[in-house]
C-alpha atoms as a PDB file:
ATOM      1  CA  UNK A   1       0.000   0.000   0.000  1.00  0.00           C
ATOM      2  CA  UNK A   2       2.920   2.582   1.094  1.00  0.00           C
ATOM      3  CA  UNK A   3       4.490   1.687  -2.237  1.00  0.00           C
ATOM      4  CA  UNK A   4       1.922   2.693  -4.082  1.00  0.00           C
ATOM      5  CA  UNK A   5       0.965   5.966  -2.464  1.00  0.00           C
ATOM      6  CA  UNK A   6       4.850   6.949  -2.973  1.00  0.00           C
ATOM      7  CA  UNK A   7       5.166   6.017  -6.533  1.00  0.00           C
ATOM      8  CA  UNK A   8       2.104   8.264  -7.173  1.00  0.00           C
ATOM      9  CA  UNK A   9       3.225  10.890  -5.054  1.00  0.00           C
ATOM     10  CA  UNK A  10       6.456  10.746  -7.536  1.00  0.00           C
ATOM     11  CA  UNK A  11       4.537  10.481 -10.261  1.00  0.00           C
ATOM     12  CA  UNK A  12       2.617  13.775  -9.541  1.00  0.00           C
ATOM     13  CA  UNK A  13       4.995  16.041  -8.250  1.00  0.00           C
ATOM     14  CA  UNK A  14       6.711  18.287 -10.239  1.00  0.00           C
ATOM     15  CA  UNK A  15       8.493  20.237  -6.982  1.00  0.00           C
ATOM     16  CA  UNK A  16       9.499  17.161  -5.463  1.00  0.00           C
ATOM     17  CA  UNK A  17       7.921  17.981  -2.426  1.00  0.00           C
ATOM     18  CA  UNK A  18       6.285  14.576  -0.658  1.00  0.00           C
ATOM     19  CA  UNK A  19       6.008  14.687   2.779  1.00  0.00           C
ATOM     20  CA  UNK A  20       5.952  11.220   4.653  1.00  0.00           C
ATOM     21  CA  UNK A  21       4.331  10.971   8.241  1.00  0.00           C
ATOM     22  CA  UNK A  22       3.448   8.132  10.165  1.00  0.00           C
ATOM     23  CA  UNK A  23       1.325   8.401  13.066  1.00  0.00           C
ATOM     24  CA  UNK A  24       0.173   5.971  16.242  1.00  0.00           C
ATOM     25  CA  UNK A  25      -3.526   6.110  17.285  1.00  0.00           C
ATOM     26  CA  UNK A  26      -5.368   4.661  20.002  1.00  0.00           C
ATOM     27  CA  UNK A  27      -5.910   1.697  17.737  1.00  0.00           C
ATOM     28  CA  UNK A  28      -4.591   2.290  14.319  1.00  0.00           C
ATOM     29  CA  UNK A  29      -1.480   3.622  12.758  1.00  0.00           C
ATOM     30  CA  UNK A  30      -2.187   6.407  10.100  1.00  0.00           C
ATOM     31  CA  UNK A  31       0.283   6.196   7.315  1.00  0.00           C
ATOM     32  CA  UNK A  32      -0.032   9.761   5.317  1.00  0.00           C
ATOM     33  CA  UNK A  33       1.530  10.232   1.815  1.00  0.00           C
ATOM     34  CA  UNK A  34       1.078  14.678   1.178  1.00  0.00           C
ATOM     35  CA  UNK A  35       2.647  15.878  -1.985  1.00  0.00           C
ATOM     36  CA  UNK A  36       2.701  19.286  -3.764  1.00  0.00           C
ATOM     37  CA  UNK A  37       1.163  18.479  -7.156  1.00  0.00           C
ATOM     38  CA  UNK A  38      -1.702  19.689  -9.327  1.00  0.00           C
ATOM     39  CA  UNK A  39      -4.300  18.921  -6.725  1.00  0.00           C
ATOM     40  CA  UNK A  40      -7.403  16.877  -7.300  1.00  0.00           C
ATOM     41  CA  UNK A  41     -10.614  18.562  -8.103  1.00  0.00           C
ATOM     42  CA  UNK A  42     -13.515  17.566  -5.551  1.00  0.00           C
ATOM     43  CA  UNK A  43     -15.861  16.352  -8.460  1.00  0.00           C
ATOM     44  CA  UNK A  44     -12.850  13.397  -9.256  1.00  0.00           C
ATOM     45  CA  UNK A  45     -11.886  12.268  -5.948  1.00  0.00           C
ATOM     46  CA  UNK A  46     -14.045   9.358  -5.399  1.00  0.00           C
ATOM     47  CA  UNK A  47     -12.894   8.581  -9.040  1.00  0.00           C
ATOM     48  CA  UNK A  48      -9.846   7.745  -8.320  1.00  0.00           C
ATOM     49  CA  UNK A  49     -10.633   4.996  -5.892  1.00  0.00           C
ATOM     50  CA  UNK A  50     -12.802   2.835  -8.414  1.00  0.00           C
ATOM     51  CA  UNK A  51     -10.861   0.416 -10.660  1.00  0.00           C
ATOM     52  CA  UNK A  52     -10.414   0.945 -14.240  1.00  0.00           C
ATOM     53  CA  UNK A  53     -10.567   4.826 -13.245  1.00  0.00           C
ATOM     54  CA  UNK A  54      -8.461   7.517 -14.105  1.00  0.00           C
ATOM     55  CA  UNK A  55      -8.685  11.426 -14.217  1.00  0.00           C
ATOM     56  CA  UNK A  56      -9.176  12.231 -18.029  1.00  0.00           C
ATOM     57  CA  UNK A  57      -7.165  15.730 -18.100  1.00  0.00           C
ATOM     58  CA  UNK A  58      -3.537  16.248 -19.244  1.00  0.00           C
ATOM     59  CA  UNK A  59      -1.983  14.523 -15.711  1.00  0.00           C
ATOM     60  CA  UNK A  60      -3.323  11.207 -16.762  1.00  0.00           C
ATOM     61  CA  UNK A  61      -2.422  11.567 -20.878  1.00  0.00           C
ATOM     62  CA  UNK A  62       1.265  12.265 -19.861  1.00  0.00           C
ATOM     63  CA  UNK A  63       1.595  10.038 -16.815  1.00  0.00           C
ATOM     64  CA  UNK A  64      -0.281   6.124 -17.003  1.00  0.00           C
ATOM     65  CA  UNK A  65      -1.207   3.961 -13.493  1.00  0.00           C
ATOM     66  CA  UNK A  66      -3.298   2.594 -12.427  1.00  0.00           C
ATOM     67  CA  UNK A  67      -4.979   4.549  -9.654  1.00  0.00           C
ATOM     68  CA  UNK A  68      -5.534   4.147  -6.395  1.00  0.00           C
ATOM     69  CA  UNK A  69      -8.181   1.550  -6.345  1.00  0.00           C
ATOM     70  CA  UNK A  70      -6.004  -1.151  -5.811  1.00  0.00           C
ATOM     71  CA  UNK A  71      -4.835   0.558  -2.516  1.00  0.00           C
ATOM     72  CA  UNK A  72      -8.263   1.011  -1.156  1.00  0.00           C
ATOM     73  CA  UNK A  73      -8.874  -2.260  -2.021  1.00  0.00           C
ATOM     74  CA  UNK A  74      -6.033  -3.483  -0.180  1.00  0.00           C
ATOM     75  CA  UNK A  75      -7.199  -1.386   3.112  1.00  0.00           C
ATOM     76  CA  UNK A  76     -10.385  -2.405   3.077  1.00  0.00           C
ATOM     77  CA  UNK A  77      -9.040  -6.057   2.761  1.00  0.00           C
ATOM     78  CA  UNK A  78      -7.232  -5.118   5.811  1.00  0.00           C
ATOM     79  CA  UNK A  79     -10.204  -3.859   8.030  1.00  0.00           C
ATOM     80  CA  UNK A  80      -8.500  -0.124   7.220  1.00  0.00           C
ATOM     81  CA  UNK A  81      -9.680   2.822   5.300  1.00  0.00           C
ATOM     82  CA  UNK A  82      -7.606   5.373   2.691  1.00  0.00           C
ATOM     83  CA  UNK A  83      -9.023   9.119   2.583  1.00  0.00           C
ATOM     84  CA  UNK A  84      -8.270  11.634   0.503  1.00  0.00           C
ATOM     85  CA  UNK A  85      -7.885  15.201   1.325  1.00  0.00           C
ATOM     86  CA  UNK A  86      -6.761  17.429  -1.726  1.00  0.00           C
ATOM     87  CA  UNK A  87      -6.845  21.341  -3.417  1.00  0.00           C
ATOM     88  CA  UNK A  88      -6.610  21.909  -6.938  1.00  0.00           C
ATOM     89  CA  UNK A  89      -3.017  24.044  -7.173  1.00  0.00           C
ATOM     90  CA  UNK A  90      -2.084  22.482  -3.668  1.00  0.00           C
ATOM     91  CA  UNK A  91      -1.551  19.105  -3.721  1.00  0.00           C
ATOM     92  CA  UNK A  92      -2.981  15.834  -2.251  1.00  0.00           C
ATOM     93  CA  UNK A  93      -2.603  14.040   0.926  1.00  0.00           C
ATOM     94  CA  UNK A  94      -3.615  10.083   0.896  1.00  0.00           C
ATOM     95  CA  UNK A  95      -3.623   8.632   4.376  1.00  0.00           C
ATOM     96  CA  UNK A  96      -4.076   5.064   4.971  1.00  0.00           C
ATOM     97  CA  UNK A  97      -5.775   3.703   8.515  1.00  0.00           C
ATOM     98  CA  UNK A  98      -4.311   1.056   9.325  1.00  0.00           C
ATOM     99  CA  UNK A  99      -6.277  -1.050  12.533  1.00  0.00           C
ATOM    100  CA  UNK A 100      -4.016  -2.501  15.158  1.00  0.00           C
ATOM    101  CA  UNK A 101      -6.025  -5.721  15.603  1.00  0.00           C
ATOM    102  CA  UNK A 102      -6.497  -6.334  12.245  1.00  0.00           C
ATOM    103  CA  UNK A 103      -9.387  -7.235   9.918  1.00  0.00           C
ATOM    104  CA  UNK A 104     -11.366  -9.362  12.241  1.00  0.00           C
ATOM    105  CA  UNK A 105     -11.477  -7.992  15.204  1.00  0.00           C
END
């Protein structure tokens, strides 16, 4: 999942700016990938998350993925969530939940 979130990150920022945190909870550990890119616009943010996605503008003509679906595929597989919080012009932060006591507890 962390993989993923980077290589985007990469993928998307022109200012090489990423910013990696990694936080403890009570009983999860949030995993937050922020980067300084183009920004996503709030009508395509749940877009990204659905397989076979992508973001038709100029971004996704000059750099190919596959989105993030796989990652919030992988979370939720987990028992763990991925949100989203990004600006057009400012970038995008992806944080991934991840639960202590896993998926079945």
């Amino acid at each position: 999942m962390a993989p993923h979130l980077l290589s985007n990150a990469v993928k998307f920022t022109e200012a090489w700016q990423i910013t990696l945190s990694l936080v403890a909870q009570d009983n999860a550990i949030a995993f937050a990938v922020r980067d300084t890119g183009p920004g996503i616009p709030p009508e395509a943010q749940t877009l990204i998350f659905e397989t076979f996605k992508q973001l038709e503008n100029f971004l996704t003509r000059h750099y190919q993925g596959i989105g993030q679906a796989p990652v919030k595929q992988l979370a939720e597989n987990m028992g763990s969530r991925v949100t989203l919080v990004s600006s057009p012009g400012e970038g995008s932060t992806f944080t991934a939940t991840l639960s202590r006591k896993g998926p079945h507890a």
